[in-house]
PDB file of N, CA and C in Angstrom:
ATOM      1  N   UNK A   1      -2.171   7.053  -6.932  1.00  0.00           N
ATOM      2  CA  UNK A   1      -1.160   6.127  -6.524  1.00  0.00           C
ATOM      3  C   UNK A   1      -1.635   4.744  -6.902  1.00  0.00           C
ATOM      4  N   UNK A   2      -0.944   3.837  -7.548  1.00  0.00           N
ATOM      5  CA  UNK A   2      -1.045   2.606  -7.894  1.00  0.00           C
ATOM      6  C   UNK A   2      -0.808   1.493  -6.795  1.00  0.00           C
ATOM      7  N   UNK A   3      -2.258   0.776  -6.347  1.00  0.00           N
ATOM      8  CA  UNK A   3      -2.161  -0.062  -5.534  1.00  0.00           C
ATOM      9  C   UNK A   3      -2.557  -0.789  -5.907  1.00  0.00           C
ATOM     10  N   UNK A   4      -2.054  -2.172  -6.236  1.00  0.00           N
ATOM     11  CA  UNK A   4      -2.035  -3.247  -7.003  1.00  0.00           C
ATOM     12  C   UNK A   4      -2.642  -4.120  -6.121  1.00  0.00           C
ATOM     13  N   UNK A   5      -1.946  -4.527  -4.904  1.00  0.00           N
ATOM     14  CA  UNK A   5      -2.317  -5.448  -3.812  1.00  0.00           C
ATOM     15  C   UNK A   5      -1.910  -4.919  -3.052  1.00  0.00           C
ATOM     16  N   UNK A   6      -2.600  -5.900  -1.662  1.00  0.00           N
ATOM     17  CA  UNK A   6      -2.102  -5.412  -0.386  1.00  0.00           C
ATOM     18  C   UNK A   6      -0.720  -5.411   0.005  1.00  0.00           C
ATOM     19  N   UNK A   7      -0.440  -6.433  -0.490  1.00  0.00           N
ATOM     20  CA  UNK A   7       1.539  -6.450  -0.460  1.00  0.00           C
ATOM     21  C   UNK A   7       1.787  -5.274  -0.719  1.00  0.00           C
ATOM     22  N   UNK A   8       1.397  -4.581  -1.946  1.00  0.00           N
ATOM     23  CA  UNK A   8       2.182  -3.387  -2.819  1.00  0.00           C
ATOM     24  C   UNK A   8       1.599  -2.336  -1.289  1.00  0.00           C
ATOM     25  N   UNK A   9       0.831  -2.233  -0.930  1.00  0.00           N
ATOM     26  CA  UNK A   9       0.251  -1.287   0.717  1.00  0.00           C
ATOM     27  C   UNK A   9       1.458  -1.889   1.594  1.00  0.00           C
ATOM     28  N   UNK A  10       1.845  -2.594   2.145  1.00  0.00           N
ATOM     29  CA  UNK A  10       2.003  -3.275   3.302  1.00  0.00           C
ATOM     30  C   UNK A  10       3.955  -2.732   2.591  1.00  0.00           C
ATOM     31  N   UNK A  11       4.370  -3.131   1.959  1.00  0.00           N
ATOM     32  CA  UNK A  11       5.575  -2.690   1.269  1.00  0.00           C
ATOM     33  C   UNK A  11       5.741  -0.692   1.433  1.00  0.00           C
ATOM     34  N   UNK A  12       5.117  -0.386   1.168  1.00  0.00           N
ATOM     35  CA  UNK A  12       4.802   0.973   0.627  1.00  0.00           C
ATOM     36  C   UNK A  12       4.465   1.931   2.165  1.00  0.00           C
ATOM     37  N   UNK A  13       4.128   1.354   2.949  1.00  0.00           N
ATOM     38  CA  UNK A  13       3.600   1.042   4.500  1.00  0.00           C
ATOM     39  C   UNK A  13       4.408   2.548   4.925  1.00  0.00           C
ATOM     40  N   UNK A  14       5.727   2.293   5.397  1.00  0.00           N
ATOM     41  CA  UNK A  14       6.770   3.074   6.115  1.00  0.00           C
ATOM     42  C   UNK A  14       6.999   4.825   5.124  1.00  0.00           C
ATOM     43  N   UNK A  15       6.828   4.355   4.018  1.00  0.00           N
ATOM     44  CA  UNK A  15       7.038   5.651   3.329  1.00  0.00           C
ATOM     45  C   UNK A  15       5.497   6.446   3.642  1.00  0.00           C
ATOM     46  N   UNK A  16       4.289   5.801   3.485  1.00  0.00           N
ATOM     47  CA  UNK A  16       3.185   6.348   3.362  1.00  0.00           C
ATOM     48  C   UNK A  16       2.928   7.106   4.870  1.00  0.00           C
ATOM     49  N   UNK A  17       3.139   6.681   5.612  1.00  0.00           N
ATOM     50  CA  UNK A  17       3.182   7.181   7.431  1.00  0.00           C
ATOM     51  C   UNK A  17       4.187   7.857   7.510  1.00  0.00           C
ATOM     52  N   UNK A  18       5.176   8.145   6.835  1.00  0.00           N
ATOM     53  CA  UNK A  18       6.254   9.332   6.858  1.00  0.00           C
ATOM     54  C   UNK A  18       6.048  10.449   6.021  1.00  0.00           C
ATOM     55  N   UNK A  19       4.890  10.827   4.738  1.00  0.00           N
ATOM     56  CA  UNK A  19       4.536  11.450   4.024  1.00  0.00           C
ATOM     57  C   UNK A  19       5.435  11.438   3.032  1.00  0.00           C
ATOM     58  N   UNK A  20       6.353  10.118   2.970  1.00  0.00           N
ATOM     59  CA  UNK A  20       7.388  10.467   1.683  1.00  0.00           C
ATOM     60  C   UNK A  20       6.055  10.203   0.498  1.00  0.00           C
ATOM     61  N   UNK A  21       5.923  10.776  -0.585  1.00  0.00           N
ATOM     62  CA  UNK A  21       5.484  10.383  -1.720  1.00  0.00           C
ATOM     63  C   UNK A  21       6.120  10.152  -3.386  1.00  0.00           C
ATOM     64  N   UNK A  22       7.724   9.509  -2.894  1.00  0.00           N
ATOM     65  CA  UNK A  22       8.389   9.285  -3.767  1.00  0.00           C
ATOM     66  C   UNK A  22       7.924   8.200  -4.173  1.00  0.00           C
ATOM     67  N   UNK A  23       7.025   7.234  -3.739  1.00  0.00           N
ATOM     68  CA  UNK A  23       6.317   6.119  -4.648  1.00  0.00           C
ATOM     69  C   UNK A  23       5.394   7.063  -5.172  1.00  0.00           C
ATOM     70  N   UNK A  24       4.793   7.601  -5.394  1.00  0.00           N
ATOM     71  CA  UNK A  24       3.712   8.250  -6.036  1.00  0.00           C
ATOM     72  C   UNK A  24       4.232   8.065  -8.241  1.00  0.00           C
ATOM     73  N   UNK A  25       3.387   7.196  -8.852  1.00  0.00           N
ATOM     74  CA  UNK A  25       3.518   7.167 -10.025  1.00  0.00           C
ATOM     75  C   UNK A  25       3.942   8.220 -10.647  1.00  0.00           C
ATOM     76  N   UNK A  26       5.308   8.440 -11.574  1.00  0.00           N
ATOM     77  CA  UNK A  26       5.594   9.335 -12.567  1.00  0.00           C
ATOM     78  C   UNK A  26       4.760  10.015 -13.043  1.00  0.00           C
ATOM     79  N   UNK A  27       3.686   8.943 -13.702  1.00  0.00           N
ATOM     80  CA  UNK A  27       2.337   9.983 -14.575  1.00  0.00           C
ATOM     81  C   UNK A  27       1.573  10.699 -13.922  1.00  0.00           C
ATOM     82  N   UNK A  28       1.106  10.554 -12.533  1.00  0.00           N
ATOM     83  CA  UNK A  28       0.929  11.610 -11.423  1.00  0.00           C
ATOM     84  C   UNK A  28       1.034  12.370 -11.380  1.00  0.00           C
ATOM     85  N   UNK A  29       2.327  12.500 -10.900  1.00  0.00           N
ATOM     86  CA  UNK A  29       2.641  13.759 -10.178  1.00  0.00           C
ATOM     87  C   UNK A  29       2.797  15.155 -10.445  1.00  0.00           C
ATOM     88  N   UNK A  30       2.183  15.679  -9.524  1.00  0.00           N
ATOM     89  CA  UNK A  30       1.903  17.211  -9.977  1.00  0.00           C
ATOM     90  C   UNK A  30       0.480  17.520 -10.040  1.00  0.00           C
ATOM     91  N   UNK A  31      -0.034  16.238 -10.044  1.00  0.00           N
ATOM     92  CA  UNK A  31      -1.603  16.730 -10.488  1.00  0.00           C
ATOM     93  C   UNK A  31      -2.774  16.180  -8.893  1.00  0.00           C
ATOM     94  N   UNK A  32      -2.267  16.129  -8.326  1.00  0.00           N
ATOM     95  CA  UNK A  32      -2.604  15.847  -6.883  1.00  0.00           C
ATOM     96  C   UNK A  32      -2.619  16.685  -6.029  1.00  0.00           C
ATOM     97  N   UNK A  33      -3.316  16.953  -5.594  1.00  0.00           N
ATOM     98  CA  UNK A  33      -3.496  17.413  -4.188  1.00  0.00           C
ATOM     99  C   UNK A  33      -2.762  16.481  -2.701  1.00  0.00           C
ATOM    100  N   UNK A  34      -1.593  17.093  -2.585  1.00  0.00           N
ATOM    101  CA  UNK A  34      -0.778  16.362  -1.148  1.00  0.00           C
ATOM    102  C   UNK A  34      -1.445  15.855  -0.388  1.00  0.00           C
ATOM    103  N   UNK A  35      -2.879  16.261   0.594  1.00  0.00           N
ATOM    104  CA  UNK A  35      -3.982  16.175   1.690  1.00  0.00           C
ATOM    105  C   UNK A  35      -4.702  15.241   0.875  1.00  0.00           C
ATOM    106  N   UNK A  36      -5.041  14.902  -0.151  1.00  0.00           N
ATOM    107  CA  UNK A  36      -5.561  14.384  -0.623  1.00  0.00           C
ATOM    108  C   UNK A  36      -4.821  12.824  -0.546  1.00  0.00           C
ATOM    109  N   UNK A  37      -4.212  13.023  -1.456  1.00  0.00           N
ATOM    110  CA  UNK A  37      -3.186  11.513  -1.274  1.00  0.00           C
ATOM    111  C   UNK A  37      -2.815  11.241  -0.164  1.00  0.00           C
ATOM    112  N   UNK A  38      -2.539  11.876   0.861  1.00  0.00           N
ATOM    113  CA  UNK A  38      -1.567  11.811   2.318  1.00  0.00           C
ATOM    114  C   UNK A  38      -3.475  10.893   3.015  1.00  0.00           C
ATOM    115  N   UNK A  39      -4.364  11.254   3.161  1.00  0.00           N
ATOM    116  CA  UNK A  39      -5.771  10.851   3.403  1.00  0.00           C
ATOM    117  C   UNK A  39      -6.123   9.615   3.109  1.00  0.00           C
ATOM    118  N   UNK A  40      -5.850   9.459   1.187  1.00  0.00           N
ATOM    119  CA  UNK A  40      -6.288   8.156   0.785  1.00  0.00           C
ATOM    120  C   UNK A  40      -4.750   6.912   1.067  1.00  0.00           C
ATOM    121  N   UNK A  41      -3.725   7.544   1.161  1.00  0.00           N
ATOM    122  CA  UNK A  41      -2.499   6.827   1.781  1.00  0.00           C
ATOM    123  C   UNK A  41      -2.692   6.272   3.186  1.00  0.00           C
ATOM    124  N   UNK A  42      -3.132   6.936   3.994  1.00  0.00           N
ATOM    125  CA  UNK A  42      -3.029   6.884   5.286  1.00  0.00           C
ATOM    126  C   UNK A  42      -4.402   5.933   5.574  1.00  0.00           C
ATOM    127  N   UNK A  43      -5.602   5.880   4.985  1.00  0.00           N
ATOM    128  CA  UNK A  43      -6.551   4.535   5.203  1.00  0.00           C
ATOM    129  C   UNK A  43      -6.107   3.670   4.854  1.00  0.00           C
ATOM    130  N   UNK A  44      -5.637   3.649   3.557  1.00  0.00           N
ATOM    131  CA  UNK A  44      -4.656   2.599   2.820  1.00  0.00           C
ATOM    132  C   UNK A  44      -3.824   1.523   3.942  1.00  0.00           C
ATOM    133  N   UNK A  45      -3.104   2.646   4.213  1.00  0.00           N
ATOM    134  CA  UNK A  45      -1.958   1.910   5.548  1.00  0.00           C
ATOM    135  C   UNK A  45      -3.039   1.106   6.462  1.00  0.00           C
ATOM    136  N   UNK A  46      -3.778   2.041   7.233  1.00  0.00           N
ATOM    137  CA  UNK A  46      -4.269   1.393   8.201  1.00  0.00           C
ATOM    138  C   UNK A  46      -5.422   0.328   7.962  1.00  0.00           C
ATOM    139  N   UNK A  47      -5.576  -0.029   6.911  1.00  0.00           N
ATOM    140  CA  UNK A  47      -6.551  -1.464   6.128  1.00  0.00           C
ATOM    141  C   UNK A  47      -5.734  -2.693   6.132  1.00  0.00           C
ATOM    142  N   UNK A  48      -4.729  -2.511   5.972  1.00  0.00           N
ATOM    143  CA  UNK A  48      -3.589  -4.072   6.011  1.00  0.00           C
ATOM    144  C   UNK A  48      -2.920  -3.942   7.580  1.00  0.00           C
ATOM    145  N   UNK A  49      -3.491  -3.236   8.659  1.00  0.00           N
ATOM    146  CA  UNK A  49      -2.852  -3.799   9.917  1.00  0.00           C
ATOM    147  C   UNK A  49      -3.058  -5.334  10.201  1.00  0.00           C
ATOM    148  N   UNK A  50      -1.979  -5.907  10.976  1.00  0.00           N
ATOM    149  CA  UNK A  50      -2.040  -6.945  10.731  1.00  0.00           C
ATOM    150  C   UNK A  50      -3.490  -7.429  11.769  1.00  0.00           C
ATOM    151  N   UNK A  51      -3.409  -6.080  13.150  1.00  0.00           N
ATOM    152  CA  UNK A  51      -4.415  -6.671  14.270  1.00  0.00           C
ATOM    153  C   UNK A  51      -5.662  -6.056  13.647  1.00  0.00           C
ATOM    154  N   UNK A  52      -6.977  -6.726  13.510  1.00  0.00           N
ATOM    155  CA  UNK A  52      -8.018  -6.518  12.901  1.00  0.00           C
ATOM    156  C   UNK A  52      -9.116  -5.619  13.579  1.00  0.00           C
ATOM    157  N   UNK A  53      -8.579  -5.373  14.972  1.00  0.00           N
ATOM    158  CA  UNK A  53      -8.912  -4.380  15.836  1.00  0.00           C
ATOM    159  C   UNK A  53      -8.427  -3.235  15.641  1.00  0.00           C
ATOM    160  N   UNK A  54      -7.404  -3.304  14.647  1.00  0.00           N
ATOM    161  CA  UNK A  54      -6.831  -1.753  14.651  1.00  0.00           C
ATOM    162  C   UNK A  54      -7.432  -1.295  12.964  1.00  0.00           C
ATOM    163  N   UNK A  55      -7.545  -2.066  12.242  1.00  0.00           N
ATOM    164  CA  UNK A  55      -8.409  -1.617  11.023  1.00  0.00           C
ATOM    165  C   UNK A  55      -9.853  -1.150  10.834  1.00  0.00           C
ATOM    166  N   UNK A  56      -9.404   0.289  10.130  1.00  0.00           N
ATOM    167  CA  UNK A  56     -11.101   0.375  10.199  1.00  0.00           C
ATOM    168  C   UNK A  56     -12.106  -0.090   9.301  1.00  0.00           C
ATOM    169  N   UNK A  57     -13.402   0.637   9.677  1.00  0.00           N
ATOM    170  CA  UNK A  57     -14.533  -0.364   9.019  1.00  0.00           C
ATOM    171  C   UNK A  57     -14.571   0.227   8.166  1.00  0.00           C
ATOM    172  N   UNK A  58     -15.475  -0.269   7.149  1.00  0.00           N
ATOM    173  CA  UNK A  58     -15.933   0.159   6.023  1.00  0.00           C
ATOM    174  C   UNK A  58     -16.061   1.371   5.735  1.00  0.00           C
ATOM    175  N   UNK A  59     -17.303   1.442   6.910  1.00  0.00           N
ATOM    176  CA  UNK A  59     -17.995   3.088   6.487  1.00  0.00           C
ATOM    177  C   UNK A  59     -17.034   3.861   7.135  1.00  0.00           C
ATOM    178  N   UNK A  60     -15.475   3.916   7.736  1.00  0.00           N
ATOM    179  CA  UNK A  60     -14.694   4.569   7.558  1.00  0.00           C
ATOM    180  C   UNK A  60     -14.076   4.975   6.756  1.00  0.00           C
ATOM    181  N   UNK A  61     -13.627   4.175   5.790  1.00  0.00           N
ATOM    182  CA  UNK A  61     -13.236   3.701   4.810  1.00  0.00           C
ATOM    183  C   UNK A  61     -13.305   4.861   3.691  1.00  0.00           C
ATOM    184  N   UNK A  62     -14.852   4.319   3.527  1.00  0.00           N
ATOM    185  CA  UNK A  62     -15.709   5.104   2.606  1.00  0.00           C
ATOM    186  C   UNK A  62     -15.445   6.811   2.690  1.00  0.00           C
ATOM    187  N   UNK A  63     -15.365   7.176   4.184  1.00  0.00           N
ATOM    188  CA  UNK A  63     -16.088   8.120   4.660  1.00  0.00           C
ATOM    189  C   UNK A  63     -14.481   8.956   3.949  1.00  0.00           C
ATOM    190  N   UNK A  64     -13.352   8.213   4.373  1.00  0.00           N
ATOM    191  CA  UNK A  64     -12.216   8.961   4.427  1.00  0.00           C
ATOM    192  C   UNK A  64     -11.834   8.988   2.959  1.00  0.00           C
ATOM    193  N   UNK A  65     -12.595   7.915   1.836  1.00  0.00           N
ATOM    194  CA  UNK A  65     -11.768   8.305   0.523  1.00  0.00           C
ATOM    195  C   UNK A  65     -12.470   9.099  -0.441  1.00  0.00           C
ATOM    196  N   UNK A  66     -14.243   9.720   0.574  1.00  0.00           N
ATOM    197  CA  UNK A  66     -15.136  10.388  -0.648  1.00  0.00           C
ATOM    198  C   UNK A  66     -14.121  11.794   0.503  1.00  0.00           C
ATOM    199  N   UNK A  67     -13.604  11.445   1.468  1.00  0.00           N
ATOM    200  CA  UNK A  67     -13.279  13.260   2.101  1.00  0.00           C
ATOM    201  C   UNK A  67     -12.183  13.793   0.575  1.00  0.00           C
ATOM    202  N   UNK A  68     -11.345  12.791   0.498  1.00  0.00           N
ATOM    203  CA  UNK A  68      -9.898  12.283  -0.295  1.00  0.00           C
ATOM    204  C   UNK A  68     -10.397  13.095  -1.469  1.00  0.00           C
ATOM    205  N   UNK A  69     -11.206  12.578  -2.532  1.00  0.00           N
ATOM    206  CA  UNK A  69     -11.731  12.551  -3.231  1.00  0.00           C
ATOM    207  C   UNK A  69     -12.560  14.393  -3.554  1.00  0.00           C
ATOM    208  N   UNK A  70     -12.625  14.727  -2.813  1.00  0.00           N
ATOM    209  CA  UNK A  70     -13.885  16.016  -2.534  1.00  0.00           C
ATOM    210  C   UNK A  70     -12.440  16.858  -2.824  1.00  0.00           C
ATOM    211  N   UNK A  71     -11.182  16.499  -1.671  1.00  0.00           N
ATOM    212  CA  UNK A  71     -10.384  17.387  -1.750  1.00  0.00           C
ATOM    213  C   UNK A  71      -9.449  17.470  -2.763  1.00  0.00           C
ATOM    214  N   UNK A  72      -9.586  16.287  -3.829  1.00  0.00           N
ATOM    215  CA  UNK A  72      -8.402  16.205  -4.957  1.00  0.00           C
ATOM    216  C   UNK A  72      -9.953  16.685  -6.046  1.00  0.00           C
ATOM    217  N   UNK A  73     -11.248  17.285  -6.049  1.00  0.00           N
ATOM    218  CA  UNK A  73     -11.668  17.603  -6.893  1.00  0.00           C
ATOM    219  C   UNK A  73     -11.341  19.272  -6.655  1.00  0.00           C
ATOM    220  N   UNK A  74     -11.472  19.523  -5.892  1.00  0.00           N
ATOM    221  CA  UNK A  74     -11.467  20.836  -5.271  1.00  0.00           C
ATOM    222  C   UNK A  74     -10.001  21.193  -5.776  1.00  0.00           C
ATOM    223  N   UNK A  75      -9.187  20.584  -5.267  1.00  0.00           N
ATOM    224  CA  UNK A  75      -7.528  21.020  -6.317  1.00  0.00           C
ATOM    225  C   UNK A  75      -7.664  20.893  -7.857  1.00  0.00           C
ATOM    226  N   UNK A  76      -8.115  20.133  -8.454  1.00  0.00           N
ATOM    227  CA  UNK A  76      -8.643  19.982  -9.839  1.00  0.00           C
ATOM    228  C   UNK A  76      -9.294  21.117 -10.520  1.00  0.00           C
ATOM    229  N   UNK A  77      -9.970  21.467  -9.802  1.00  0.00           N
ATOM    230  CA  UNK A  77     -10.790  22.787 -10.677  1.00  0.00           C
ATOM    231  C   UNK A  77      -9.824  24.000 -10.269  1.00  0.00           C
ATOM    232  N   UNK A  78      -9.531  23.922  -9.174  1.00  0.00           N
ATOM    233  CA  UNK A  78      -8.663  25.160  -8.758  1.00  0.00           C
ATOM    234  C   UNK A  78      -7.401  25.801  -9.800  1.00  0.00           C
ATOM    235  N   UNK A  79      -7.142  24.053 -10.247  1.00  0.00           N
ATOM    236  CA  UNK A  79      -5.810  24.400 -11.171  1.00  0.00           C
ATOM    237  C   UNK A  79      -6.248  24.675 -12.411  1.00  0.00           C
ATOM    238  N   UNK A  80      -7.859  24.187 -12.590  1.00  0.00           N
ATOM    239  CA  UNK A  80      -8.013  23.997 -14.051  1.00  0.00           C
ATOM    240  C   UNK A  80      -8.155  23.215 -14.934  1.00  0.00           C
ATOM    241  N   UNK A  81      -8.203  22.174 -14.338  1.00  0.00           N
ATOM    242  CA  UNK A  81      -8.122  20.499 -14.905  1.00  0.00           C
ATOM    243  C   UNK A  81      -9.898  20.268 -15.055  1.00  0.00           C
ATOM    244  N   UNK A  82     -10.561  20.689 -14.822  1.00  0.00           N
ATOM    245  CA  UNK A  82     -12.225  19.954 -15.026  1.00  0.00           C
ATOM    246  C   UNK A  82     -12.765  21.354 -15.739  1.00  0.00           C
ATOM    247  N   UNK A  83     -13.794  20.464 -16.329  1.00  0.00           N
ATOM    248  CA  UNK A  83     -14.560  21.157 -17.334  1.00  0.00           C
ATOM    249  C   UNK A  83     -15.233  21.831 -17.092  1.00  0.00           C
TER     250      UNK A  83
END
């Protein structure tokens, strides 16, 4: 998913917390893992809250886009896409 700026998050906001993934880039799609994106969407969202108490830290951050990441490799080989 193409996140340009936080605007383009903060815009994108209401669809991403509803699991629509009709923003999800044309050249995408199909090649994603749903849990995967729905994961790295959903930190996404919650990084531009506006109260800074409700955003998480870093090493959340981190923690939730190598989970993201593990699970869109794991769909990747499954389908056939890695070497």
């Amino acid at each position: 998913m193409m996140l340009m700026s936080s605007l383009g998050v903060v815009q994108a906001k209401p669809y991403l917390q509803a699991g629509a993934f009709e923003i999800v880039d044309e050249s995408i799609k199909g090649n994603f893992d749903v849990e995967s994106m729905r994961k790295a969407a959903l930190i996404a969202s919650r990084s531009v809250e506006r109260d800074a108490a409700q955003r998480p830290v870093m090493a959340e951050v981190l923690a939730e886009l190598k989970e993201a990441y593990s699970i869109q490799l794991s769909y990747l080989a499954s389908c056939g896409h890695m070497n």
